[in-house]
Protein backbone atom coordinates (compact mmCIF):
# COMPACT_ATOMS: atom_id res chain seq x y z
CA UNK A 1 0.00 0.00 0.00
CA UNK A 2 2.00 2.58 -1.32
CA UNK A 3 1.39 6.14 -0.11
CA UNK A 4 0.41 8.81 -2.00
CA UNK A 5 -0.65 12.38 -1.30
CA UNK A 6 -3.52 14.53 -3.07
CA UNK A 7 -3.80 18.28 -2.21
CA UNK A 8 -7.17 19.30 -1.06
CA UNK A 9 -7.15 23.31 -1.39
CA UNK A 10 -6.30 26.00 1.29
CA UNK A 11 -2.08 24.72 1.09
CA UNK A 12 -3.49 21.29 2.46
CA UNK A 13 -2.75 17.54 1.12
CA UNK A 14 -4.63 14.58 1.80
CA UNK A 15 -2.21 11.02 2.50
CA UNK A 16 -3.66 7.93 1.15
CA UNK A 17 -3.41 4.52 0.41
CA UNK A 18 -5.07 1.91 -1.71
CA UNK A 19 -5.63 -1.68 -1.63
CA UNK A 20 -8.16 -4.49 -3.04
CA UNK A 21 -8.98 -4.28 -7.51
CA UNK A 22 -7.57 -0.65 -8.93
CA UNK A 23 -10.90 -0.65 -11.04
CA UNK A 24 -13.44 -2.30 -8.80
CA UNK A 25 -16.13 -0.75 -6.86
CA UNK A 26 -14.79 2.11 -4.70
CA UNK A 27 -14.78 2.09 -1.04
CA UNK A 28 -13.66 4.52 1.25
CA UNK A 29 -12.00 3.42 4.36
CA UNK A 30 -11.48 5.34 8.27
CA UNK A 31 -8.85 4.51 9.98
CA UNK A 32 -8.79 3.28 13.43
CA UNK A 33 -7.08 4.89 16.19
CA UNK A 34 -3.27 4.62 17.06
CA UNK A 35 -3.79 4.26 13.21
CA UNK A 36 -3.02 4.49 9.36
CA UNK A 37 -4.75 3.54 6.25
CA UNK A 38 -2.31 0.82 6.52
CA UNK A 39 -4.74 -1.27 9.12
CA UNK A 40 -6.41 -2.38 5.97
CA UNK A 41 -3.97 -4.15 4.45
CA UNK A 42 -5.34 -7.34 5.70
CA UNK A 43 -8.03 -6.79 3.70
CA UNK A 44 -6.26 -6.90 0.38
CA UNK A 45 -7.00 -10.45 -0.65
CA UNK A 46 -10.58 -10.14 0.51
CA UNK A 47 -11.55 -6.67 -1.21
CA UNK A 48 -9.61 -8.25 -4.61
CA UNK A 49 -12.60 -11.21 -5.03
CA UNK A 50 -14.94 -8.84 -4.02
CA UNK A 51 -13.89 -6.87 -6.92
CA UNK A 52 -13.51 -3.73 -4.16
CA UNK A 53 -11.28 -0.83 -4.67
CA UNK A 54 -10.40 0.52 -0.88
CA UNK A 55 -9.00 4.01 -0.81
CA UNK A 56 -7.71 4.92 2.79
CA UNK A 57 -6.67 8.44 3.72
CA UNK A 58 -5.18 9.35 6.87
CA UNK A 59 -6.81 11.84 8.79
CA UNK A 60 -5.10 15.62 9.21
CA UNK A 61 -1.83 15.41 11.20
CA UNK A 62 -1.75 11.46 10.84
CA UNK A 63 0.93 9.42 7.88
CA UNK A 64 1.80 12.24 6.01
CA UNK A 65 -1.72 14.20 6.17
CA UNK A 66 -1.81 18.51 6.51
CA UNK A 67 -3.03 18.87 9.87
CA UNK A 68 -6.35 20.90 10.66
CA UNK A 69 -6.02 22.72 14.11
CA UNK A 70 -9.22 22.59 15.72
CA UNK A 71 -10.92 20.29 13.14
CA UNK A 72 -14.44 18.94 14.06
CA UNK A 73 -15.15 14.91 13.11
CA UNK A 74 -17.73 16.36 10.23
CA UNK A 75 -15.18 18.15 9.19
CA UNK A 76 -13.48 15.19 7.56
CA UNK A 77 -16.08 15.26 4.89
CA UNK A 78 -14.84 17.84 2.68
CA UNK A 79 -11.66 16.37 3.08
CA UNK A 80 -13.14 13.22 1.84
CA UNK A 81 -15.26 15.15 -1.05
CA UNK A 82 -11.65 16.75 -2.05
CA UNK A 83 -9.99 13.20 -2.29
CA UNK A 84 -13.24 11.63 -4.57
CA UNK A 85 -12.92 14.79 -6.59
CA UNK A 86 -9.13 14.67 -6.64
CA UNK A 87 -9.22 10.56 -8.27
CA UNK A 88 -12.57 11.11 -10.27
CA UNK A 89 -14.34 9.09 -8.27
CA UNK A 90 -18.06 10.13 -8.57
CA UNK A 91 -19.39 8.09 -5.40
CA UNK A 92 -18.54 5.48 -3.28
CA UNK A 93 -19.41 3.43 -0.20
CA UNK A 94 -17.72 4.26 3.68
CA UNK A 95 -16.52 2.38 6.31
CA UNK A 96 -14.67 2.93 9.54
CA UNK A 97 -12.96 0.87 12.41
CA UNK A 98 -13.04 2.22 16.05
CA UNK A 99 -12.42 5.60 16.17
CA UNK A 100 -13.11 5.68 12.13
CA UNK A 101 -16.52 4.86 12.81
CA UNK A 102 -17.75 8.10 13.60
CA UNK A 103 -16.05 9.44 10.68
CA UNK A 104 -17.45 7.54 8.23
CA UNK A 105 -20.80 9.18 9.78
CA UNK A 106 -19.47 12.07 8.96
CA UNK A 107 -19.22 11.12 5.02
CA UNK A 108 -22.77 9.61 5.68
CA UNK A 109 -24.41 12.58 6.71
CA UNK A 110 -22.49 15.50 4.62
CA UNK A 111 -21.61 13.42 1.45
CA UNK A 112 -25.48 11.87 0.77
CA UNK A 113 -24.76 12.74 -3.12
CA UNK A 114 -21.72 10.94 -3.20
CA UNK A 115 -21.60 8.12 -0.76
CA UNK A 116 -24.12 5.31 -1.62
CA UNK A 117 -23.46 3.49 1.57
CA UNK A 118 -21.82 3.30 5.29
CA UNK A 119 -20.83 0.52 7.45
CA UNK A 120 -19.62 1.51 11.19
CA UNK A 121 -17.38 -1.35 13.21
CA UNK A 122 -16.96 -0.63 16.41
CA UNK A 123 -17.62 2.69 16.70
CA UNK A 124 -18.03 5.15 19.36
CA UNK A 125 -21.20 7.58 20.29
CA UNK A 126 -20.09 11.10 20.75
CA UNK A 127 -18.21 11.60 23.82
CA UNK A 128 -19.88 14.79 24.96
CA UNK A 129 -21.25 13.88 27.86
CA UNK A 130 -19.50 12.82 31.18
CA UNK A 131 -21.90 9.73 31.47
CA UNK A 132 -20.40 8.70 27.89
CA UNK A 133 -17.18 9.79 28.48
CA UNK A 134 -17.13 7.48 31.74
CA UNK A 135 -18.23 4.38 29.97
CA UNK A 136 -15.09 4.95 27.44
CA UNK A 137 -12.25 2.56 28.00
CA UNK A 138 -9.67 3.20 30.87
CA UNK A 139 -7.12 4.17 28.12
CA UNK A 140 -8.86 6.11 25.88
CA UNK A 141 -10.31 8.30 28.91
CA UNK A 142 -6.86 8.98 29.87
CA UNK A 143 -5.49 9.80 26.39
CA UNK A 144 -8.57 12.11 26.45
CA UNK A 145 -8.02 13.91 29.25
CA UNK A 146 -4.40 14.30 28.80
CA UNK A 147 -4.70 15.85 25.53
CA UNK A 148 -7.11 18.46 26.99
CA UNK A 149 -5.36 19.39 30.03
CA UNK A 150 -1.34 17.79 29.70
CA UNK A 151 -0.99 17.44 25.62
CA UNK A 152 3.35 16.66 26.80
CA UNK A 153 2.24 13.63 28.68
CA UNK A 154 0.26 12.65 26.17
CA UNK A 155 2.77 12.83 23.31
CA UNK A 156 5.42 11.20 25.74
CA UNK A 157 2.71 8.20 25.90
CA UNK A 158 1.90 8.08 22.12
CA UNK A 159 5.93 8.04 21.52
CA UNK A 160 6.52 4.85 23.60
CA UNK A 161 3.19 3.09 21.63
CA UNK A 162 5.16 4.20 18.39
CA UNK A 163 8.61 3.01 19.58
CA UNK A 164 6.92 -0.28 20.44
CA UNK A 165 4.90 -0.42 17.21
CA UNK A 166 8.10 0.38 15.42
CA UNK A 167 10.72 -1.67 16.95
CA UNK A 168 9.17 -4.57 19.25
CA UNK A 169 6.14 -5.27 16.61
CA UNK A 170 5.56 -8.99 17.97
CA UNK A 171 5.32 -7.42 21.20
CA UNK A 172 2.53 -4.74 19.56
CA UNK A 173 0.37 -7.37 18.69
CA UNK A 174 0.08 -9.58 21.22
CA UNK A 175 -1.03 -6.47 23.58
CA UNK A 176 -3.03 -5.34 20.50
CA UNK A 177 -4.95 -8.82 21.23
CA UNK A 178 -4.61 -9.83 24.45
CA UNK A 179 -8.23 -9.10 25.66
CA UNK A 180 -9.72 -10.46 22.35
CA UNK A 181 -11.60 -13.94 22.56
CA UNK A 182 -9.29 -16.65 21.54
CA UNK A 183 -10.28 -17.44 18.06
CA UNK A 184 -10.46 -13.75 17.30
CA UNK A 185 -7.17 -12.97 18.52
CA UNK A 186 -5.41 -15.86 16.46
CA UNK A 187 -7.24 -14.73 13.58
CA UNK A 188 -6.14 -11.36 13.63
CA UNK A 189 -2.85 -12.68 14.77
CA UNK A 190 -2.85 -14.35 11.56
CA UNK A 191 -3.64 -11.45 9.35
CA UNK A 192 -1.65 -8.75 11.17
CA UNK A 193 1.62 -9.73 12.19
CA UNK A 194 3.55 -7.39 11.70
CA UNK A 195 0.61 -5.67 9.55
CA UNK A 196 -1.21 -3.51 12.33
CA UNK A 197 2.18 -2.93 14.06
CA UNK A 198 3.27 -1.27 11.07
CA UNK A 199 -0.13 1.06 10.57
CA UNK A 200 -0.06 1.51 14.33
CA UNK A 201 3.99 2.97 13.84
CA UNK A 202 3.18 5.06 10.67
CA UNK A 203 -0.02 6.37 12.47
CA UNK A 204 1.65 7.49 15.76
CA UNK A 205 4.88 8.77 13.92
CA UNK A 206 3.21 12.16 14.45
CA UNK A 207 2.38 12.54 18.13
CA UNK A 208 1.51 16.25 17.79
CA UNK A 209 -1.20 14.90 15.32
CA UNK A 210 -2.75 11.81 17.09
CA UNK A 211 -2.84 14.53 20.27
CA UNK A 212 -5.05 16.21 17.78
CA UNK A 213 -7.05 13.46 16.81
CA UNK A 214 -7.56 12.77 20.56
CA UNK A 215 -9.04 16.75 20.66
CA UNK A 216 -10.96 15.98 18.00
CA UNK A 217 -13.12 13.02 18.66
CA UNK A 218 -13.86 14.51 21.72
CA UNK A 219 -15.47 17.41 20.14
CA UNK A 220 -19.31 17.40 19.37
CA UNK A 221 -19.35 15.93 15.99
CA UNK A 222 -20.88 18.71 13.94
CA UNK A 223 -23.82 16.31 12.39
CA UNK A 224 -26.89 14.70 13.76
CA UNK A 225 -26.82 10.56 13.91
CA UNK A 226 -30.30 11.21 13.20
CA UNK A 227 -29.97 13.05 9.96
CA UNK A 228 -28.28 9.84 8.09
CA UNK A 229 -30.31 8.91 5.16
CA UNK A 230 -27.62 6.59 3.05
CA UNK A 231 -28.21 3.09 4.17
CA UNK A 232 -25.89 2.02 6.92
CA UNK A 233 -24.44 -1.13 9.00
CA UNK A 234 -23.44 -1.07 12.36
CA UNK A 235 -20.80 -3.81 13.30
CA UNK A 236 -20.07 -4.89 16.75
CA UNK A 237 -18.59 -7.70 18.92
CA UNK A 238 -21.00 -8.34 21.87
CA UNK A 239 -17.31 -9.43 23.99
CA UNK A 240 -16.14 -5.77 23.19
CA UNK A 241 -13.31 -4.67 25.41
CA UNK A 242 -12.93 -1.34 24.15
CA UNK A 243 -16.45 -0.14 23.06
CA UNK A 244 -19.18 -0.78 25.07
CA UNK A 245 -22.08 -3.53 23.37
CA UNK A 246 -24.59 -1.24 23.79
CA UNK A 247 -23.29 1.76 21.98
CA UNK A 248 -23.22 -0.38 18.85
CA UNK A 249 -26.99 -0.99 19.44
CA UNK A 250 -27.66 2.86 20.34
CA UNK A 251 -26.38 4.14 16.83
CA UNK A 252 -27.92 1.88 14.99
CA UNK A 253 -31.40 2.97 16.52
CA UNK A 254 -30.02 6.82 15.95
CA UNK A 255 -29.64 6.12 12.46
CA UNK A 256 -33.10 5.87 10.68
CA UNK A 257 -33.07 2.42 8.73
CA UNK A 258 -29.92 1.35 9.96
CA UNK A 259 -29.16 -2.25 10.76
CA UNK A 260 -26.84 -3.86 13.41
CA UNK A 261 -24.62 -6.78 13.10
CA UNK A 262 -24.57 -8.08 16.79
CA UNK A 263 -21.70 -11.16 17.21
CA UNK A 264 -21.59 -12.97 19.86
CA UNK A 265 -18.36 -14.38 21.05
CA UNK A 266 -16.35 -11.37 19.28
CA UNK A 267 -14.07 -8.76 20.51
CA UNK A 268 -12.80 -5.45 19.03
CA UNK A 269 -11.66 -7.19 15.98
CA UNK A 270 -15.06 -8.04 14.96
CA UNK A 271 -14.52 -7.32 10.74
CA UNK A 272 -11.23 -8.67 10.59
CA UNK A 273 -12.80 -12.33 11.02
CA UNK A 274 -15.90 -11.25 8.84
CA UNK A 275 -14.27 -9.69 5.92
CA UNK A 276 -16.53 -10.93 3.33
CA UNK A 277 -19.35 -10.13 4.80
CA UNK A 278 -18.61 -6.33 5.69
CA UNK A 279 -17.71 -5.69 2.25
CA UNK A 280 -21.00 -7.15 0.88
CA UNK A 281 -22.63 -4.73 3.50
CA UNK A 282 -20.66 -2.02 1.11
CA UNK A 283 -21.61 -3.38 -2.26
């Protein structure tokens, strides 16, 4: 997944990757957190027999990406509308992973003439209330609140993830999957060694920027859940260690005619062992 870069107006350029069929159907990808476009690498195999084209652009600040000081998450759509312009692509489908989710919402609800459809793994609910805020994972919460209040001890946490990621990625992954249910976690241990280590290094290269994204996902969204018209998927793993089951089942009764893809027995990791089946969701 080669990088390339795409500028977007205002002195800014968009980083991106591709995987999957260079003419197939096109599919627009979010990146999860601690992450790159690279985390979809795995999917390379599975998006080529679908006959997919996945296009995966880091987010400002992140792999290469013109950062956007005090960017909002529905802000990411007119980045996204600059990169469909920017290839010729006249519309597509969304998805996101984790902290992607909510930004492939974003394309949802400001991109209805050009995305066709949206499919949400993982994803969180807006954390702008303390009651959400609290149910967010230990980590996450304190990632949040440093980047609010100490952004240095952030960055000086983010740096040891990317030294790890970077130089010790054996080590990444089996913390990356330690909490996952055991045929989840050898599956994605199967798929992502050293993969994810790799997106996880080129995604927290930046720390200034993944403070940023921290800031930013924080933020109210800028877009109503409620407002989504283009059909839409929600993904989630009922054995969830990071995202709470039932925020998976609260977006999909935000989203008007959205439908939920409950699994039982799955973690975090939920798509990587469904690959198939999330990309139908798209197509």
């Amino acid at each position: 997944m080669e990088k390339r870069t795409i500028a977007i107006g205002n002195g800014r350029e968009l980083a991106y990757r591709e995987c999957g069929t260079p003419d197939g159907q096109p599919v627009i990808y979010c990146h999860g957190g601690f992450m790159s476009g690279l985390d979809v690498a795995p999917w390379d195999d599975a998006a080529t027999a679908a006959g997919v084209r996945i296009v995966a652009p880091a987010r400002p600040g992140l792999d290469g990406s013109s950062s956007a000081s005090g960017r909002t998450t529905g802000d990411w759509a007119d980045d996204v509308r600059a990169l469909l312009d920017g290839l010729e692509i006249p519309t597509a489908s969304v998805f996101g992973w984790s902290m992607g989710g909510q930004y492939a919402l974003a394309c949802a609800a400001r991109l209805a003439d050009r995305v066709t459809r949206a499919v949400v793994i993982a994803g969180a609910l807006p954390l702008t209330d303390d009651q959400t805020l609290h149910e967010l994972n230990k980590m996450d919460q304190r990632l949040t609140q440093q980047a609010r209040h100490r952004p240095w001890a952030a960055r000086l946490t983010l740096g040891a993830m990317a030294q790890m990621a970077k130089h010790a990625p054996k080590l990444w992954t089996k913390t990356l999957t330690k909490d996952l249910p055991d045929a989840e976690a050898k599956i994605v241990r199967e798929l992502s060694d050293p993969g994810l280590a790799t997106a996880a290094a080129a995604g927290l290269a930046s720390t200034h920027g993944m403070v940023d994204e921290y800031l930013a996902w924080a933020r109210p969204w800028g877009f109503e859940a409620a407002a989504i018209e283009v059909p839409t998927t929600i993904w989630q793993g009922a054995d969830d260690q990071l995202v709470p089951k039932h925020w998976g089942e609260a977006l999909a009764q935000q989203i008007p005619n959205a439908g939920l893809s409950l699994r039982d027995g799955e973690g975090h990791f939920v798509a990587y062992s469904h690959q198939a089946e999330v990309l139908a969701d798209l197509v």
